[in-house]
C-alpha atoms as a PDB file:
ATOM      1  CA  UNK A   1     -23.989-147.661  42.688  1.00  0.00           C
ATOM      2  CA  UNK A   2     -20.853-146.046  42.457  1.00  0.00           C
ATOM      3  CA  UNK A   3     -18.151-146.749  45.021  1.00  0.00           C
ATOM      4  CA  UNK A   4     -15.236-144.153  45.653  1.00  0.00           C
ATOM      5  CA  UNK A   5     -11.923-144.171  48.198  1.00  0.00           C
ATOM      6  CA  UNK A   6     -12.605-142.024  50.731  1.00  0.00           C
ATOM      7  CA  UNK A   7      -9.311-141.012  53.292  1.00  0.00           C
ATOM      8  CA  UNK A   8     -10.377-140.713  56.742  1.00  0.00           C
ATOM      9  CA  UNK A   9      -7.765-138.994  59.160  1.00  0.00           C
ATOM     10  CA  UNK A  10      -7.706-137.233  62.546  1.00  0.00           C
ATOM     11  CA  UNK A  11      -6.067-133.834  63.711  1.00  0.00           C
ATOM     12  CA  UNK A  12      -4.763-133.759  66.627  1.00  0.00           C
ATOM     13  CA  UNK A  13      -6.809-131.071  67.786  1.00  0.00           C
ATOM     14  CA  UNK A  14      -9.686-131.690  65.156  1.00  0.00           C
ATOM     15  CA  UNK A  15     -12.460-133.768  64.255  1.00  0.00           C
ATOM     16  CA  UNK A  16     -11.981-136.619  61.988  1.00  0.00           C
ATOM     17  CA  UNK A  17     -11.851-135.676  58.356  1.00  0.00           C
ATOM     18  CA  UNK A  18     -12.542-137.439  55.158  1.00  0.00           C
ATOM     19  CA  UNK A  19     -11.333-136.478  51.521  1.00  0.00           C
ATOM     20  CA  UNK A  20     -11.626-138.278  48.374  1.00  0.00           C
ATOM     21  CA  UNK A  21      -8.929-138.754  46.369  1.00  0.00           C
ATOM     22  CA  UNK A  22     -10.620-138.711  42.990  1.00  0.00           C
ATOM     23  CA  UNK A  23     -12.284-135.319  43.603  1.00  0.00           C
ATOM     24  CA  UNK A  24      -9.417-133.131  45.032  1.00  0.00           C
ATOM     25  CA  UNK A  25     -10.867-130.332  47.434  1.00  0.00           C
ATOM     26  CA  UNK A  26     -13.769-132.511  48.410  1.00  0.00           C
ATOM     27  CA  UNK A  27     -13.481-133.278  51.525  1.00  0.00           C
ATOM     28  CA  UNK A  28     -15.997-133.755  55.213  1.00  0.00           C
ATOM     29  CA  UNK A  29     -15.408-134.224  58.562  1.00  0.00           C
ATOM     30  CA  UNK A  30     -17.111-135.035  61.540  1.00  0.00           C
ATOM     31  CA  UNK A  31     -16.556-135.519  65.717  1.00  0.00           C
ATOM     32  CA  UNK A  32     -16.921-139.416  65.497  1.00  0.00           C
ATOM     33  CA  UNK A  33     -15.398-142.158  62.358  1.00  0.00           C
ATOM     34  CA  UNK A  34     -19.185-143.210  62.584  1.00  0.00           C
ATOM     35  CA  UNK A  35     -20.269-139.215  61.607  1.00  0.00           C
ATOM     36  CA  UNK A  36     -17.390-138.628  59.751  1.00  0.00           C
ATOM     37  CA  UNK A  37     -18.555-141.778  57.272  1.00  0.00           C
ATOM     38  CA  UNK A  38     -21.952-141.337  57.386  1.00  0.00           C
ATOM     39  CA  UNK A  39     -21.124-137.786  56.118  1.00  0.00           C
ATOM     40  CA  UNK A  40     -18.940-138.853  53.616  1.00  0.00           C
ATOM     41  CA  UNK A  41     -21.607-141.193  52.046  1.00  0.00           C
END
């Protein structure tokens, strides 16, 4: 299994959002940190 950093950040007026640093212009989001992750995995 291959593990990767994955930011997770929140607009202000947004969901939470998660991009990878390693693979610019990847990126997910979701309402909750729980979605947002799951998403991101």
């Amino acid at each position: 299994m291959h593990q990767y950093v994955g930011l997770i950040h929140k607009e202000r007026t947004g969901d939470y959002g998660v991009s990878f640093p390693d693979f610019p212009g990847v990126v997910t989001a979701g309402e909750t940190v729980a979605e947002a992750r799951d998403l991101a995995e």
